[in-house]
Protein backbone atom coordinates (compact mmCIF):
# COMPACT_ATOMS: atom_id res chain seq x y z
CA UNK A 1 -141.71 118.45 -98.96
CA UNK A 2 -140.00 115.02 -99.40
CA UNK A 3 -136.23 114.87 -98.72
CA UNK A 4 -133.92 114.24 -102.01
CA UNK A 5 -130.80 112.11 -101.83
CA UNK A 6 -127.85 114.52 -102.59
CA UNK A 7 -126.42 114.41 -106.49
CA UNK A 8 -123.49 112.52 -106.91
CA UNK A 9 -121.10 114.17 -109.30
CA UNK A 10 -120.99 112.79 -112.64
CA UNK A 11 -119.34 110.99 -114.05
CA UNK A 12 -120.40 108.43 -110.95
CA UNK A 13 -119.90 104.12 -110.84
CA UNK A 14 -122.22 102.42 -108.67
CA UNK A 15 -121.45 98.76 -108.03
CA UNK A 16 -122.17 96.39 -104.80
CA UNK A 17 -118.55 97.00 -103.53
CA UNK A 18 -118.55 94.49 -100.64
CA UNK A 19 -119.93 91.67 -103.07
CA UNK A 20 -117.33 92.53 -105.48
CA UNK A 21 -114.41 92.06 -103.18
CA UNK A 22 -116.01 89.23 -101.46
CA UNK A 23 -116.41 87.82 -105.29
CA UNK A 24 -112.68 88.66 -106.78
CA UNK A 25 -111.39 87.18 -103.29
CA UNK A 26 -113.42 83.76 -104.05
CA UNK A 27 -111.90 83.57 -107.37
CA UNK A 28 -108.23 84.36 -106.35
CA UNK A 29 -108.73 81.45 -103.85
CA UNK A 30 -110.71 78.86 -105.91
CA UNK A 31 -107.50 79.68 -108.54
CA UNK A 32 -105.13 79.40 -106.40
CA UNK A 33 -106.71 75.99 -104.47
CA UNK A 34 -107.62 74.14 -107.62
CA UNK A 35 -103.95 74.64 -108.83
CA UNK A 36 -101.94 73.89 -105.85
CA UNK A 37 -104.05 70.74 -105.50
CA UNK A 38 -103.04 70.17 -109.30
CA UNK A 39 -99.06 70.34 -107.66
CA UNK A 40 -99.55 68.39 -104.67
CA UNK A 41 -101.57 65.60 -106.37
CA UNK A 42 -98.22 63.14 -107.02
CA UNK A 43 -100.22 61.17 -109.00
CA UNK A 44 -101.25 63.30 -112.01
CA UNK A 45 -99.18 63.50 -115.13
CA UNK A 46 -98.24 66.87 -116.88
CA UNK A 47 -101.54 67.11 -119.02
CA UNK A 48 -103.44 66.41 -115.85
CA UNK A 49 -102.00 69.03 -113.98
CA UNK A 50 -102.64 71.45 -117.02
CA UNK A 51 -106.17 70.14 -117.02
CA UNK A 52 -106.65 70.74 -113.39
CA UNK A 53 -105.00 74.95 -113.81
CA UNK A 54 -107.42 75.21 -116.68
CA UNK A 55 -110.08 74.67 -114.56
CA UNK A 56 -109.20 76.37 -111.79
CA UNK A 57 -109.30 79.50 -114.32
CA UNK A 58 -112.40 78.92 -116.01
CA UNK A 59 -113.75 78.68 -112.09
CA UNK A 60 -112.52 81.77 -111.43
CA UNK A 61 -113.63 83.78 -114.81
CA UNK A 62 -116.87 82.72 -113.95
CA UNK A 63 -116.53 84.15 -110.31
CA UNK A 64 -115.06 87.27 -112.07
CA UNK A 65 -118.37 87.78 -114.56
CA UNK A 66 -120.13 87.69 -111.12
CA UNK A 67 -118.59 90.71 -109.89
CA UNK A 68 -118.33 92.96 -112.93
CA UNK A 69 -122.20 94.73 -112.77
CA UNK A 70 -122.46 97.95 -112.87
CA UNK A 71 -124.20 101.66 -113.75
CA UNK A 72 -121.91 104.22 -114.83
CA UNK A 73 -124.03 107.93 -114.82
CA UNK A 74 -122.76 110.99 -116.84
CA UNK A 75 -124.15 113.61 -118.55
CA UNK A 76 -124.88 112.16 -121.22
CA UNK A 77 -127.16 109.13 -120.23
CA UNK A 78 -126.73 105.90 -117.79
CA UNK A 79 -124.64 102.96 -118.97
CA UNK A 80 -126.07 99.25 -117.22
CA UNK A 81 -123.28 96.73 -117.24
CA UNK A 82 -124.87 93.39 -116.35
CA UNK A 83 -123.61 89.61 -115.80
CA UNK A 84 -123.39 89.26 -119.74
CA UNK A 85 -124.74 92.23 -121.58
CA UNK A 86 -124.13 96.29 -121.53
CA UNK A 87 -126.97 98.99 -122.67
CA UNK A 88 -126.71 102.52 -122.79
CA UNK A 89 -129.85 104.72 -122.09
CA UNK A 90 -130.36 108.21 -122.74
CA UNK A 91 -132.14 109.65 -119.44
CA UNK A 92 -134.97 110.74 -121.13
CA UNK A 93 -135.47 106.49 -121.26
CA UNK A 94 -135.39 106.21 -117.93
CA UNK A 95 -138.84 106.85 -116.28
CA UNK A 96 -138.25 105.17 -112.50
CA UNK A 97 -135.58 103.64 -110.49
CA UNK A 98 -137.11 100.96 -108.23
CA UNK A 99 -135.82 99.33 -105.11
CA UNK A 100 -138.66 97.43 -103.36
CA UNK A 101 -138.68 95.53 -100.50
CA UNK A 102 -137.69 91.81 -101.33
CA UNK A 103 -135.94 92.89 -104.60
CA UNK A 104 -132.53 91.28 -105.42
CA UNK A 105 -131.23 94.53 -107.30
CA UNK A 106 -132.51 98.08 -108.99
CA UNK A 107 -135.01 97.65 -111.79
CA UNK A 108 -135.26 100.72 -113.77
CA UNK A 109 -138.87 101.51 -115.69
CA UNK A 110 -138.04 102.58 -119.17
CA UNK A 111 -140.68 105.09 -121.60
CA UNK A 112 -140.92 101.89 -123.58
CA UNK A 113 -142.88 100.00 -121.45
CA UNK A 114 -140.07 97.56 -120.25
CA UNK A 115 -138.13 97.26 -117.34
CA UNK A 116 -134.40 96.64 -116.80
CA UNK A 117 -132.77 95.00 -114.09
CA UNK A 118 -129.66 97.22 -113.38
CA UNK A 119 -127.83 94.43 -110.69
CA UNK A 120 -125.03 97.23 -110.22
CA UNK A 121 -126.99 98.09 -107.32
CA UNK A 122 -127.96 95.29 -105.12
CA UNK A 123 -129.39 95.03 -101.65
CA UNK A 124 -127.42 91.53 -100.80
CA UNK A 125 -124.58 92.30 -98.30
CA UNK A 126 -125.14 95.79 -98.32
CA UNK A 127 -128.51 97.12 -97.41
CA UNK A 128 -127.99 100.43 -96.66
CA UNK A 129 -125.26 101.30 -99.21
CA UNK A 130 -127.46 99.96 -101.61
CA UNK A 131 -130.69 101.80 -100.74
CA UNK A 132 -128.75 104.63 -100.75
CA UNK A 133 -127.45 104.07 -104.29
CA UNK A 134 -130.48 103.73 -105.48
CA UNK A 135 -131.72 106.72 -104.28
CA UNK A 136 -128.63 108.97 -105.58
CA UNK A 137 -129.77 106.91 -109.03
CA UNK A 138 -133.55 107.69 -108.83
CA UNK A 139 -132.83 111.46 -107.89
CA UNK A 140 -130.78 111.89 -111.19
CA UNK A 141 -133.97 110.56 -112.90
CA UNK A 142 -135.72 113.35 -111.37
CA UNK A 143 -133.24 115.63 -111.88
CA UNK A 144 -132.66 115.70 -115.73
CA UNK A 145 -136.80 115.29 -116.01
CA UNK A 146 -137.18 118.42 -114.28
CA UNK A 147 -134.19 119.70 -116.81
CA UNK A 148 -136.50 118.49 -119.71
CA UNK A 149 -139.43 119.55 -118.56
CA UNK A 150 -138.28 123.50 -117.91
């Protein structure tokens, strides 16, 4: 008999925590150099300064849209927060949660053929919390299609 990753409690978040912080961190910084380098420059004029702040912020929102995946599970289904889009899946859609060797982050195999890359779990500065993610993920797969099943 294989061994089964314990169930987290729902409502559970995954997310790559160390990339996160390492990724809000980078855009407080890149902020915060661009626009002190907009108030040390003595040669830029007000609009330049303002230019240089802007862009120090737009920097850093893109930094920010870096860090926000995510998988929220609850009862109800699994929500997969991505760079720039969010889908919500009923378990039942969910067929496997793969991790393989090589992979940047979790795709998930859905009933409809497709597969979904769910980069709330990734492997890149965190190996182990990551494969362990993953398998919390892929045993509440297996848990509610035992549920359906009887």
């Amino acid at each position: 008999m294989s061994e089964r990753a314990p169930l987290p409690q729902l409502p559970h978040t995954f997310r790559p925590g160390r990339t996160r912080a390492v990724l809000l961190t980078a855009a407080v910084a890149i902020f915060g150099v661009v626009s002190a380098i907009a108030l040390l420059l003595d040669r830029l004029g007000p609009g330049e300064r303002v230019s240089f702040v802007f862009t120090g912020a737009l920097l850093a929102a893109v930094v920010v849209i870096l860090a926000r995946p995510k998988i929220v599970a609850e009862e109800s289904g699994v929500t997969v927060v991505n760079f720039a889009s969010t889908r919500r899946l009923e378990w039942a859609e969910i067929v496997r949660v793969n991790l393989r060797v090589g992979d940047p982050w979790v795709f998930l195999d859905l009933s409809d053929g497709t597969s979904l890359a769910a980069i709330g779990i990734q492997p890149g500065i965190a190996r182990e919390q990551a494969i362990a993610d993953a398998a919390a993920l892929r045993a509440l797969v297996e848990a509610r299609a035992r549920e359906r099943q009887g």
